[in-house]
N, C-alpha and C. Protein backbone atom coordinates (compact mmCIF):
# COMPACT_ATOMS: atom_id res chain seq x y z
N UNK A 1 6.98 6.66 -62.23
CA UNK A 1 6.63 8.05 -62.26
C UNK A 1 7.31 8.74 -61.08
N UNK A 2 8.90 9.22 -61.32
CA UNK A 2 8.79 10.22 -60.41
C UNK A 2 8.63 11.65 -60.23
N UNK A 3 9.31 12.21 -59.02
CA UNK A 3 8.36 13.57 -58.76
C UNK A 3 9.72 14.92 -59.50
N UNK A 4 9.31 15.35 -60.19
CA UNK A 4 9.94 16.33 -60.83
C UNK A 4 9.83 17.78 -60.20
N UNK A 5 11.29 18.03 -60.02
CA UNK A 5 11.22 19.29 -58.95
C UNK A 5 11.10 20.50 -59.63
N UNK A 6 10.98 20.58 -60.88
CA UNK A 6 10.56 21.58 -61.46
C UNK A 6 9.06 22.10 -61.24
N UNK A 7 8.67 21.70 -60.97
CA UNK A 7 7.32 22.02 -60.94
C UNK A 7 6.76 22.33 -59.80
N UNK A 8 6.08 23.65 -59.72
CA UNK A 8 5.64 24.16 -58.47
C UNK A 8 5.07 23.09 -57.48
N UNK A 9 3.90 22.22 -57.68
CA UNK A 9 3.63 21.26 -56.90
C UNK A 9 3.93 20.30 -56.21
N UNK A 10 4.84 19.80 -57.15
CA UNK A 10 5.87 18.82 -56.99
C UNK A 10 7.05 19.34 -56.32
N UNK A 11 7.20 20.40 -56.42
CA UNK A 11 8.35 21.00 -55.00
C UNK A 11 7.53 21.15 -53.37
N UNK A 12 6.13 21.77 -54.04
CA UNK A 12 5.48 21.44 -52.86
C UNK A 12 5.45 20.08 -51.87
N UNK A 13 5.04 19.19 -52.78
CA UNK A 13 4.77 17.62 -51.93
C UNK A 13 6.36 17.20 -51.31
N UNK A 14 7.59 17.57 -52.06
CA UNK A 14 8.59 17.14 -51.89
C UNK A 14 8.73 17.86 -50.74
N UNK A 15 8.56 19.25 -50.62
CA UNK A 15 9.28 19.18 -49.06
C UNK A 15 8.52 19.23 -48.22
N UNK A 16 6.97 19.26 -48.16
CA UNK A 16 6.48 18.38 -47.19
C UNK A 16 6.47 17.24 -46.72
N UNK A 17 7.26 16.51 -47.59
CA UNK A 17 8.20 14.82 -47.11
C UNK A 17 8.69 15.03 -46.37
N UNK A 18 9.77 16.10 -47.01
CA UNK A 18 11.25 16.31 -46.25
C UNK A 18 10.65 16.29 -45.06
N UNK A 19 10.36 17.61 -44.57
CA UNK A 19 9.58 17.74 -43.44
C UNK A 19 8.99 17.02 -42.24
N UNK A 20 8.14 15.66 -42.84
CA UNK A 20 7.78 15.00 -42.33
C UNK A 20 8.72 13.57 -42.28
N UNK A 21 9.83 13.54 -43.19
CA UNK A 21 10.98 12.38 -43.25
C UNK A 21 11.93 13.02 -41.63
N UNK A 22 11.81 14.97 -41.03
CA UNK A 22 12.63 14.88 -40.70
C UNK A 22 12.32 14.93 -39.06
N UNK A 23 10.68 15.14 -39.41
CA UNK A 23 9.87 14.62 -38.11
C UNK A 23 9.84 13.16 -37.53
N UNK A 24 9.84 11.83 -38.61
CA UNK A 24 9.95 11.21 -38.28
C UNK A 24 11.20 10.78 -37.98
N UNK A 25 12.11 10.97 -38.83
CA UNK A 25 13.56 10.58 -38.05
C UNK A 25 14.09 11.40 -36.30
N UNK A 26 13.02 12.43 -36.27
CA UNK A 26 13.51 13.13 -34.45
C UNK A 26 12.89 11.94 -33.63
N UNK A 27 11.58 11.57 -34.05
CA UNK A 27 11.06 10.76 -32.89
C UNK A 27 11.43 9.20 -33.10
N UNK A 28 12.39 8.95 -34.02
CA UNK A 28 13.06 7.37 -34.10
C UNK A 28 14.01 7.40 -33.28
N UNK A 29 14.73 8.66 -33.13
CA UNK A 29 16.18 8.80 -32.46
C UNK A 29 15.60 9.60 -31.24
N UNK A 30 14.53 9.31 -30.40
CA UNK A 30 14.32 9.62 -28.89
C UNK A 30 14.21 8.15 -27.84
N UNK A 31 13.95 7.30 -29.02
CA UNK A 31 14.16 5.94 -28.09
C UNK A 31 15.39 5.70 -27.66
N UNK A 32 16.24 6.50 -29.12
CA UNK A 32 17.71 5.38 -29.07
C UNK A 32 18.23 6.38 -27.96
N UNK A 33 17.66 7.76 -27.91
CA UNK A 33 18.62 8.94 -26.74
C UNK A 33 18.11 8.35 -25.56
N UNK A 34 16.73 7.95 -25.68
CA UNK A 34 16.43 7.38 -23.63
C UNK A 34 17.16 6.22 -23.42
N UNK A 35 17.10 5.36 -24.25
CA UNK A 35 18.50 4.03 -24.38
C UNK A 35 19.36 4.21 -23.48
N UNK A 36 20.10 5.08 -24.38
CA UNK A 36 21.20 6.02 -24.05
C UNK A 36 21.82 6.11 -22.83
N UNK A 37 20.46 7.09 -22.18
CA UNK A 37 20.42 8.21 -21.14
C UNK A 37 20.19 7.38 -20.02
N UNK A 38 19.96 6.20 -20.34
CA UNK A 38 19.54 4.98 -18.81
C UNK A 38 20.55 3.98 -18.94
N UNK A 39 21.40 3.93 -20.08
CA UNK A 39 22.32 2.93 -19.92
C UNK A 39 22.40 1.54 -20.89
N UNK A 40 21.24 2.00 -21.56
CA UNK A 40 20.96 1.05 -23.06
C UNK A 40 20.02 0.27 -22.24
N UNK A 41 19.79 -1.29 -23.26
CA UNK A 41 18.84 -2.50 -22.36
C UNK A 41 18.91 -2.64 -21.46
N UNK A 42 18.32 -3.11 -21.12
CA UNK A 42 18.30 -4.13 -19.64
C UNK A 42 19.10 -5.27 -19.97
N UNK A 43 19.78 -5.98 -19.23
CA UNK A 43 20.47 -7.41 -19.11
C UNK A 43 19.30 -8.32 -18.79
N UNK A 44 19.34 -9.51 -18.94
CA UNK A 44 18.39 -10.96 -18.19
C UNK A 44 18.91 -11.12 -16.66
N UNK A 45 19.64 -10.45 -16.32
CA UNK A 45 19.87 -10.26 -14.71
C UNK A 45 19.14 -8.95 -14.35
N UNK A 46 19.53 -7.86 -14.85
CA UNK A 46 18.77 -6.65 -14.15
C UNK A 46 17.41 -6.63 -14.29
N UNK A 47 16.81 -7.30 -15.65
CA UNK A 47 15.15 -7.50 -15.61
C UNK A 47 14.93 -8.15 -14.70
N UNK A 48 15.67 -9.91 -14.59
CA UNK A 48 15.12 -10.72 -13.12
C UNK A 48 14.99 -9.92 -11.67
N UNK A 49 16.08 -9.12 -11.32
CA UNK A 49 16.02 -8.22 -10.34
C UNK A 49 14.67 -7.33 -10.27
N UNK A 50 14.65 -6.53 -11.44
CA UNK A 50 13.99 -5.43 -11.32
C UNK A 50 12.39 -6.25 -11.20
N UNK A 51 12.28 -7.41 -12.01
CA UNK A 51 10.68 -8.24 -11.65
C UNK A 51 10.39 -8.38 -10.40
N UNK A 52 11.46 -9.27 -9.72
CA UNK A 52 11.43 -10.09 -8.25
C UNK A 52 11.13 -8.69 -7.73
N UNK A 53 11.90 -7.54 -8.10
CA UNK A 53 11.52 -6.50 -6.50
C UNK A 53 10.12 -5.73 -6.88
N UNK A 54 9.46 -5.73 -8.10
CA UNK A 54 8.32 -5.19 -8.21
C UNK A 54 7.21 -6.20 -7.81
N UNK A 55 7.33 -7.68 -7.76
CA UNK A 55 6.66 -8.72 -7.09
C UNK A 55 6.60 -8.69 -5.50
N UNK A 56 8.13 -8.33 -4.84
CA UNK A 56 8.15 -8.36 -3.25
C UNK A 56 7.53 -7.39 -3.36
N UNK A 57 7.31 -6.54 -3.69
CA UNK A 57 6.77 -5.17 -3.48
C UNK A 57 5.41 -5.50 -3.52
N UNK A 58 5.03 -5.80 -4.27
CA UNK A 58 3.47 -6.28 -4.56
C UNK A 58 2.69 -6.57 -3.56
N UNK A 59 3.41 -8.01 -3.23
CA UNK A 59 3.37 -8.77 -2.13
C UNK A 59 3.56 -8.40 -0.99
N UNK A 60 4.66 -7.70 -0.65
CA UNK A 60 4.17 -6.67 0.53
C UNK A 60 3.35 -5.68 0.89
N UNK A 61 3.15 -5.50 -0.23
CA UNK A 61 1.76 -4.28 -0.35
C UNK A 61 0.15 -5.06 0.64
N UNK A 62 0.14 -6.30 -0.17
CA UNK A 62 -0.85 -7.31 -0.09
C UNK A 62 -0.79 -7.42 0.98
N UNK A 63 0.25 -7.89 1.68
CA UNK A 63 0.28 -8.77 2.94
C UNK A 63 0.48 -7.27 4.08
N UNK A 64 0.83 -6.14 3.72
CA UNK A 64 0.51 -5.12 4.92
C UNK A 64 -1.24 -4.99 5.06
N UNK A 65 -1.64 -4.84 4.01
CA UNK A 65 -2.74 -4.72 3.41
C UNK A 65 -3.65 -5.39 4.58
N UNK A 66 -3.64 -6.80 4.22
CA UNK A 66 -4.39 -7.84 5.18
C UNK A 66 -4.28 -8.04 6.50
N UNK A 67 -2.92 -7.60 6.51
CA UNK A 67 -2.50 -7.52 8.16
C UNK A 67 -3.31 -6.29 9.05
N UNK A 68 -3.00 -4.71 8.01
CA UNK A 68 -3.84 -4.24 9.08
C UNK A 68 -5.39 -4.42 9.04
N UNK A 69 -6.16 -4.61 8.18
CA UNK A 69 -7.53 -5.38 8.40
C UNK A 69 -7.73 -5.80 9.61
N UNK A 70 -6.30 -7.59 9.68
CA UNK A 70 -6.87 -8.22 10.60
C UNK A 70 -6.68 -7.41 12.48
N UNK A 71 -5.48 -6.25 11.98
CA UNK A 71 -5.37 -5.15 13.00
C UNK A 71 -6.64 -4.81 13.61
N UNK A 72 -7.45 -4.04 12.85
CA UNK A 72 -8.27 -3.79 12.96
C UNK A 72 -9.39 -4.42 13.95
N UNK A 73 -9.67 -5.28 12.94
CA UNK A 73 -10.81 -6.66 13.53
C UNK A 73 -10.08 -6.73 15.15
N UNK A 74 -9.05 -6.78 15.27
CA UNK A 74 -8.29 -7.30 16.98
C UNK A 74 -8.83 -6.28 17.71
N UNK A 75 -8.36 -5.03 17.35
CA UNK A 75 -8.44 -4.17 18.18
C UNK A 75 -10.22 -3.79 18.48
N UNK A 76 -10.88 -4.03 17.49
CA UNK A 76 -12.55 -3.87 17.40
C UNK A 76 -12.78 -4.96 18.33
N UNK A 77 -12.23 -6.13 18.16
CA UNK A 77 -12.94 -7.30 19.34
C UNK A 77 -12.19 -6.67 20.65
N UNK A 78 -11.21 -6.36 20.85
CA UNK A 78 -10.72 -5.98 22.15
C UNK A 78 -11.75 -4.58 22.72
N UNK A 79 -11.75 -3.78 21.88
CA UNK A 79 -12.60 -2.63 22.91
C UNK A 79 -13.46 -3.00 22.96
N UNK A 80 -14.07 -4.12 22.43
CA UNK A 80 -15.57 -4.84 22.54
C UNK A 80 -16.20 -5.28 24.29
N UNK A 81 -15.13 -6.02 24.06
CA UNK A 81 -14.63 -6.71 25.60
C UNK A 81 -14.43 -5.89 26.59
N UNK A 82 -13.49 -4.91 26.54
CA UNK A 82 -12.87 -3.62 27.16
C UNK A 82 -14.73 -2.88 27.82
N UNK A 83 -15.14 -2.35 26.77
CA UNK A 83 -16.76 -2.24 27.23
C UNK A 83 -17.90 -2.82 28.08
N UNK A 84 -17.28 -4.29 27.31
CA UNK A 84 -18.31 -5.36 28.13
C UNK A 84 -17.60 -5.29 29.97
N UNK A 85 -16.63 -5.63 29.73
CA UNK A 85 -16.09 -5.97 30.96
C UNK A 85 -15.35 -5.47 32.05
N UNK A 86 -14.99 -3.98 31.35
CA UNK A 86 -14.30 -3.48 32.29
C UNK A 86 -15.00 -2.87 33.63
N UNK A 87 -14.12 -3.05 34.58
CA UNK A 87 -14.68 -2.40 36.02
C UNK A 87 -13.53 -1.52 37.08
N UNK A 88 -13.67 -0.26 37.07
CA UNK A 88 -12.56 0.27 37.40
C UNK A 88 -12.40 -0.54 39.28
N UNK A 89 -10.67 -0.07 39.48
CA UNK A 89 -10.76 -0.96 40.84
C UNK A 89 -11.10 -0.33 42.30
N UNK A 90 -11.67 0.82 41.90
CA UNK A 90 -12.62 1.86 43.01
C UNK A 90 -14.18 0.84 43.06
N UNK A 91 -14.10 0.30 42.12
CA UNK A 91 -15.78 0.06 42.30
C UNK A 91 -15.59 -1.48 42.90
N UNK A 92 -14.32 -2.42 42.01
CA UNK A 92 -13.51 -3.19 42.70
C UNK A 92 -13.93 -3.51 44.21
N UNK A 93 -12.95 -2.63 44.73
CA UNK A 93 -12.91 -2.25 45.98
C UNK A 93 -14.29 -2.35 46.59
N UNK A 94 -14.98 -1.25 46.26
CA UNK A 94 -16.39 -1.24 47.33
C UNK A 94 -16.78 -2.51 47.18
N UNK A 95 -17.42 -3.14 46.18
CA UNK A 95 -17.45 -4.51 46.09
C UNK A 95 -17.06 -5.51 47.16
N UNK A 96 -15.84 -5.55 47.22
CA UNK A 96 -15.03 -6.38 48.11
C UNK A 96 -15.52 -6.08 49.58
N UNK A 97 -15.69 -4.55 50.13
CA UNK A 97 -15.54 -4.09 51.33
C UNK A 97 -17.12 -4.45 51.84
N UNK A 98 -18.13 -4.66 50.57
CA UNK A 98 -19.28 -4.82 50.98
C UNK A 98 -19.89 -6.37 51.11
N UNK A 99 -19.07 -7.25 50.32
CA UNK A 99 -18.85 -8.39 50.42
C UNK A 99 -18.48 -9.36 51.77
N UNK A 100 -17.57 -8.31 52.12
CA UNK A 100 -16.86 -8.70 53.51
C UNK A 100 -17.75 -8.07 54.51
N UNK A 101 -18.02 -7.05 54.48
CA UNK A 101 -19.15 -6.63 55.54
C UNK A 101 -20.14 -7.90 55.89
N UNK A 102 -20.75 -8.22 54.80
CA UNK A 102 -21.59 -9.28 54.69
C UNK A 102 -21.50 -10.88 55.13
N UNK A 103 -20.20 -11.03 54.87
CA UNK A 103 -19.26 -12.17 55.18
C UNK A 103 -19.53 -11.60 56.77
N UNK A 104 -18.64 -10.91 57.03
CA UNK A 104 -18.66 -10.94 58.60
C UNK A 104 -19.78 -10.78 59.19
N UNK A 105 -20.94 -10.68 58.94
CA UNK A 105 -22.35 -10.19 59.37
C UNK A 105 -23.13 -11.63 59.37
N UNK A 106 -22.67 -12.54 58.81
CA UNK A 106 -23.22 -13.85 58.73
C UNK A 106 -22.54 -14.58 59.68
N UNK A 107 -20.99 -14.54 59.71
CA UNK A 107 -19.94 -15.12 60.43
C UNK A 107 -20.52 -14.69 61.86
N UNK A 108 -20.73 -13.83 62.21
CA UNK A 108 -21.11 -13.57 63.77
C UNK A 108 -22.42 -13.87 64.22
N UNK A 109 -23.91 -13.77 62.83
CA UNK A 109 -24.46 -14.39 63.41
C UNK A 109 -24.31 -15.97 63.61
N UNK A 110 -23.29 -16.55 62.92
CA UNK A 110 -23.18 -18.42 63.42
C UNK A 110 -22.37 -18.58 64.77
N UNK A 111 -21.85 -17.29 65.06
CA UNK A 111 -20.85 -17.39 66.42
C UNK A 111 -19.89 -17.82 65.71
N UNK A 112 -19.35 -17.37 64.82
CA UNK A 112 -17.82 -17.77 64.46
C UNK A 112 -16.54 -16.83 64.78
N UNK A 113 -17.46 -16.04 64.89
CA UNK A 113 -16.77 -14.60 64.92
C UNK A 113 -17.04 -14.10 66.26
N UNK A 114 -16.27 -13.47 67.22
CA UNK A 114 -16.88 -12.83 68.68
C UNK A 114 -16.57 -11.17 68.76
């Protein structure tokens, strides 16, 4: 049974084919134009390339990733310490000068000192 173009309907359905035969043939021939427009396939060399550098990439992503974490964590234990322990060397100082006062205040009472 085919479609007889005589007939009002049947001209109808027919060129709503067309139509849609000529819709589908634009979007068959946009693969083959991006093809094209990039240079066709890929080779089994330019895919191996293009994998390996989306993997280093990866992988460097990862490994900056973890690194500054463990950045982090360093620098958090260091001002930790920095807090705990620091003593500026003004206070240092008095320390020392009062230390020695003391030192010598013992030293003279043993008579070591005149």
């Amino acid at each position: 049974m085919g479609l007889n173009a005589s007939k009002k309907e049947e001209k109808a359905k027919i060129n709503a084919l067309n139509k849609d035969k000529k819709a589908l043939e634009i979007k068959l021939s946009y693969p083959e134009g991006l093809l094209t427009e990039i240079g066709g396939q890929l080779r089994d060399e330019e895919a191996k390339k293009l994998i390996l550098k989306k993997l280093y990439d990866w992988v460097s992503e990862q490994l900056t990733r973890y690194l500054n974490g463990e950045k982090r964590g360093l620098v958090a234990k260091v001002e930790n310490l920095w807090d705990k322990y620091a003593v500026s060397s003004q206070e240092m100082e008095a320390q020392r000068e009062q230390t020695l006062g003391q030192l010598n205040e013992f030293l003279s009472k043993l008579r070591y000192l005149a």
